[in-house]
C-alpha atoms as a PDB file:
ATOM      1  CA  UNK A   1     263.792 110.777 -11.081  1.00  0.00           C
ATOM      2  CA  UNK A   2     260.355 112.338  -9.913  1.00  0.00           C
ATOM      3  CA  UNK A   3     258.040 110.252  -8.204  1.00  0.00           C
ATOM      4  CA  UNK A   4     254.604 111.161  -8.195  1.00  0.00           C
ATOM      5  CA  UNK A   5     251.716 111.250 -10.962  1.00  0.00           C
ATOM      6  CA  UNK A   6     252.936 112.597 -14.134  1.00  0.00           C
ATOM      7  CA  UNK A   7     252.804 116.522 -15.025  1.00  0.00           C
ATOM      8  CA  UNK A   8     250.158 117.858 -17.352  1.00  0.00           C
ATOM      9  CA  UNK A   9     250.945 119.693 -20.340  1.00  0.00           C
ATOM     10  CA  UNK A  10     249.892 123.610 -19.527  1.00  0.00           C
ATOM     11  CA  UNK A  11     250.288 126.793 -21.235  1.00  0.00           C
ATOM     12  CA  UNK A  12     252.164 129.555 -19.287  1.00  0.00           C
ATOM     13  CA  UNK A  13     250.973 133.455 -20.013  1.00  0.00           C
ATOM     14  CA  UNK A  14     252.844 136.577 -19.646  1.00  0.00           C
ATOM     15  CA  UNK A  15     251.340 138.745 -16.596  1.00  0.00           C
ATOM     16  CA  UNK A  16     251.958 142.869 -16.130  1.00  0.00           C
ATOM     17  CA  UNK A  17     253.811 143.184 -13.226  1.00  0.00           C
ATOM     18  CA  UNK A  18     250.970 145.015 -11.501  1.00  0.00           C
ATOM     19  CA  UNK A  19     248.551 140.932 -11.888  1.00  0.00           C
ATOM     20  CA  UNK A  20     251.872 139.336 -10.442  1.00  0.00           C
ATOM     21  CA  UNK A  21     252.008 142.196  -7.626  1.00  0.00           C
ATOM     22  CA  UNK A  22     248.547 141.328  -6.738  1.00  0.00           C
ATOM     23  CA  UNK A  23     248.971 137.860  -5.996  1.00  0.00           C
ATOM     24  CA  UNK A  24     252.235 138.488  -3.596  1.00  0.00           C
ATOM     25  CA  UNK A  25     252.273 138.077   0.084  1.00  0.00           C
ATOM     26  CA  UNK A  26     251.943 135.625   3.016  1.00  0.00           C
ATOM     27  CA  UNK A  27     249.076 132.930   3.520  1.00  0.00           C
ATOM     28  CA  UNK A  28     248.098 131.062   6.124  1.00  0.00           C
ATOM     29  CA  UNK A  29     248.089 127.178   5.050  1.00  0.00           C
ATOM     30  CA  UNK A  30     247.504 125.968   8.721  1.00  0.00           C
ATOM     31  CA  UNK A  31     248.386 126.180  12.478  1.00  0.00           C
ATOM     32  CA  UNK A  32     252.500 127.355  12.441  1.00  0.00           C
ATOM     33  CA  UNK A  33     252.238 126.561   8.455  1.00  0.00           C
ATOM     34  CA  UNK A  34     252.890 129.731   5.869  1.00  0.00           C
ATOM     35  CA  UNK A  35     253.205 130.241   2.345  1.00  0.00           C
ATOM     36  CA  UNK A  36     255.368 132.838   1.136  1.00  0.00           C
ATOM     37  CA  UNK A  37     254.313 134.392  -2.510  1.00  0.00           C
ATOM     38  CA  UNK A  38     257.179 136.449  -3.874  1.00  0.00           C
ATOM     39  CA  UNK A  39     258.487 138.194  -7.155  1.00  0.00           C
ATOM     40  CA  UNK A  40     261.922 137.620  -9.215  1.00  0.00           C
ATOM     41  CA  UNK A  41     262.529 139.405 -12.472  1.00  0.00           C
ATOM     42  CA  UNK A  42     261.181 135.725 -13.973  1.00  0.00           C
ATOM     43  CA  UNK A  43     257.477 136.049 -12.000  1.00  0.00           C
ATOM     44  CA  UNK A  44     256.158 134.897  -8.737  1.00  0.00           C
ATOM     45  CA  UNK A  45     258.106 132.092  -6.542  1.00  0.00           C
ATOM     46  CA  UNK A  46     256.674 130.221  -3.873  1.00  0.00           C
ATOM     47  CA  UNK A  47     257.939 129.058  -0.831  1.00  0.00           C
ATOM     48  CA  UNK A  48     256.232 126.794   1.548  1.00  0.00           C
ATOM     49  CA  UNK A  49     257.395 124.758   4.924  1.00  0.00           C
ATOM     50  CA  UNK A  50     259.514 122.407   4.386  1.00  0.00           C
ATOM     51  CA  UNK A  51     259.957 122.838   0.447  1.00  0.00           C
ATOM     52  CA  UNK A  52     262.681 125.105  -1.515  1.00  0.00           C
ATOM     53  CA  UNK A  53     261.196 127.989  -3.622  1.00  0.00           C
ATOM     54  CA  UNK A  54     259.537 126.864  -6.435  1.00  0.00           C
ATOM     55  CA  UNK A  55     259.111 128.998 -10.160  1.00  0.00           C
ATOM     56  CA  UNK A  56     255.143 129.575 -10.409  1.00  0.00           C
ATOM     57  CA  UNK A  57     254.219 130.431 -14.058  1.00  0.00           C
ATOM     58  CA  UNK A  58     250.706 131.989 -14.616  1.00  0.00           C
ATOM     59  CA  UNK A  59     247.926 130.349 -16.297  1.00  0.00           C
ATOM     60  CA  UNK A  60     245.582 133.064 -15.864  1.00  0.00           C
ATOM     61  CA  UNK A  61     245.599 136.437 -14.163  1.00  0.00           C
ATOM     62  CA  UNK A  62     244.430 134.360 -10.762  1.00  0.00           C
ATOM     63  CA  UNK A  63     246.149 130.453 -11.962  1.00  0.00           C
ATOM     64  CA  UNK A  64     249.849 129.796 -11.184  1.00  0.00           C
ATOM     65  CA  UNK A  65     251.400 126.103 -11.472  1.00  0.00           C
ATOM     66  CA  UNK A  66     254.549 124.636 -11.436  1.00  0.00           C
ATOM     67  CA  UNK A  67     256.763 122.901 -14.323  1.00  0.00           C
ATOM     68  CA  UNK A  68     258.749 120.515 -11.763  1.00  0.00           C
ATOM     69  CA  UNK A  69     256.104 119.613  -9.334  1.00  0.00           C
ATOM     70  CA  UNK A  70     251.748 118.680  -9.051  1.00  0.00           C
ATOM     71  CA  UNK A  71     251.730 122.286  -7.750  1.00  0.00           C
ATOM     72  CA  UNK A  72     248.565 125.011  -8.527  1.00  0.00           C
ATOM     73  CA  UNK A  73     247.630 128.042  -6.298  1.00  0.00           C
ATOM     74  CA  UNK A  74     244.640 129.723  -7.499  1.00  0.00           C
ATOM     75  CA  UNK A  75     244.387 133.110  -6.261  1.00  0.00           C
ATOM     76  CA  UNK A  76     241.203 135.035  -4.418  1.00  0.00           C
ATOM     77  CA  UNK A  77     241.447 138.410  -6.244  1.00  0.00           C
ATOM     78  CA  UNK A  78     238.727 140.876  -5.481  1.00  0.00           C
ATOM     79  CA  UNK A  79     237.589 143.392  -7.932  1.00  0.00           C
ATOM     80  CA  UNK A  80     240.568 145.559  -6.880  1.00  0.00           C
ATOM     81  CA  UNK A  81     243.740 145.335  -4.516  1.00  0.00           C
ATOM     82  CA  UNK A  82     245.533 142.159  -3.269  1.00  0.00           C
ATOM     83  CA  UNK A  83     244.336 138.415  -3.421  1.00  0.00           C
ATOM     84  CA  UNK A  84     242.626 137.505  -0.053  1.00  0.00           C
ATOM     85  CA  UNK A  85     243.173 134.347   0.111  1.00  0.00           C
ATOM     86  CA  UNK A  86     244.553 131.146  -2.360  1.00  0.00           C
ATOM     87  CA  UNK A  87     243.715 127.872  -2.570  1.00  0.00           C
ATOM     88  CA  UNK A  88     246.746 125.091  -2.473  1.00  0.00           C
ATOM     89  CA  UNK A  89     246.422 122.252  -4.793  1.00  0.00           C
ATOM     90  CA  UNK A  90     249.245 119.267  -4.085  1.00  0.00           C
ATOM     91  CA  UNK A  91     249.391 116.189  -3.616  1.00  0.00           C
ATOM     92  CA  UNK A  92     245.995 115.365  -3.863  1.00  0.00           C
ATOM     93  CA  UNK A  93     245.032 117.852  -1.011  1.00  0.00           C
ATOM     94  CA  UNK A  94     243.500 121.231  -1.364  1.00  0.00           C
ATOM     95  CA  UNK A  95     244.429 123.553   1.162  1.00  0.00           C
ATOM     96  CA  UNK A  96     242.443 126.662   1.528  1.00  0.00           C
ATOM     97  CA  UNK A  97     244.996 129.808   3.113  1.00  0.00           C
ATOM     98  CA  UNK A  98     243.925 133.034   3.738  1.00  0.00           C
ATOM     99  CA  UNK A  99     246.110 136.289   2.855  1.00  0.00           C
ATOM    100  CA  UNK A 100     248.113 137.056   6.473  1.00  0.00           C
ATOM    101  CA  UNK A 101     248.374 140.813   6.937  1.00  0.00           C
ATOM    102  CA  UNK A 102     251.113 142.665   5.903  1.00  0.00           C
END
């Protein structure tokens, strides 16, 4: 059983590969603390300290959320080329990580 607030209903879209691509990479959530955005044939995946990857479905081109958890990362995307930065919503926190250099 999940503890925790309940889910909300959302509706998932279907992104190009070339949105998804935009949005992978590795942020800085804090001191020694990084998120890892990456692609499976299914869409992005998210992997964070201490937590197992975790299925992201898209919202919108910049919106990703979970189905199992109180999980959204929205996505910095300038006009062109990769997001520079996404913002961490769980567990009542928001936690603002820049895009780490490649």
């Amino acid at each position: 059983m999940r503890d925790g607030p309940p889910l909300v209903a959302r509706t998932a879209i279907a992104l190009a590969s070339e949105a998804l691509d935009r949005c992978v990479g590795r942020y800085q959530m804090g001191p020694g603390a990084v998120a890892e955005v990456t692609r499976d044939a299914a869409g992005l995946v998210v992997k964070a300290p201490t937590t197992p990857p975790l299925a992201l479905l898209a919202e919108s081109a910049s919106t990703f959320f979970s189905n199992f958890v109180p999980l959204t990362l929205d996505f910095e995307l300038p006009a062109e080329g990769p997001a520079s930065a996404v913002m961490i919503h769980f567990g009542g926190q928001d936690i603002p990580a820049p895009r780490l250099a490649d």
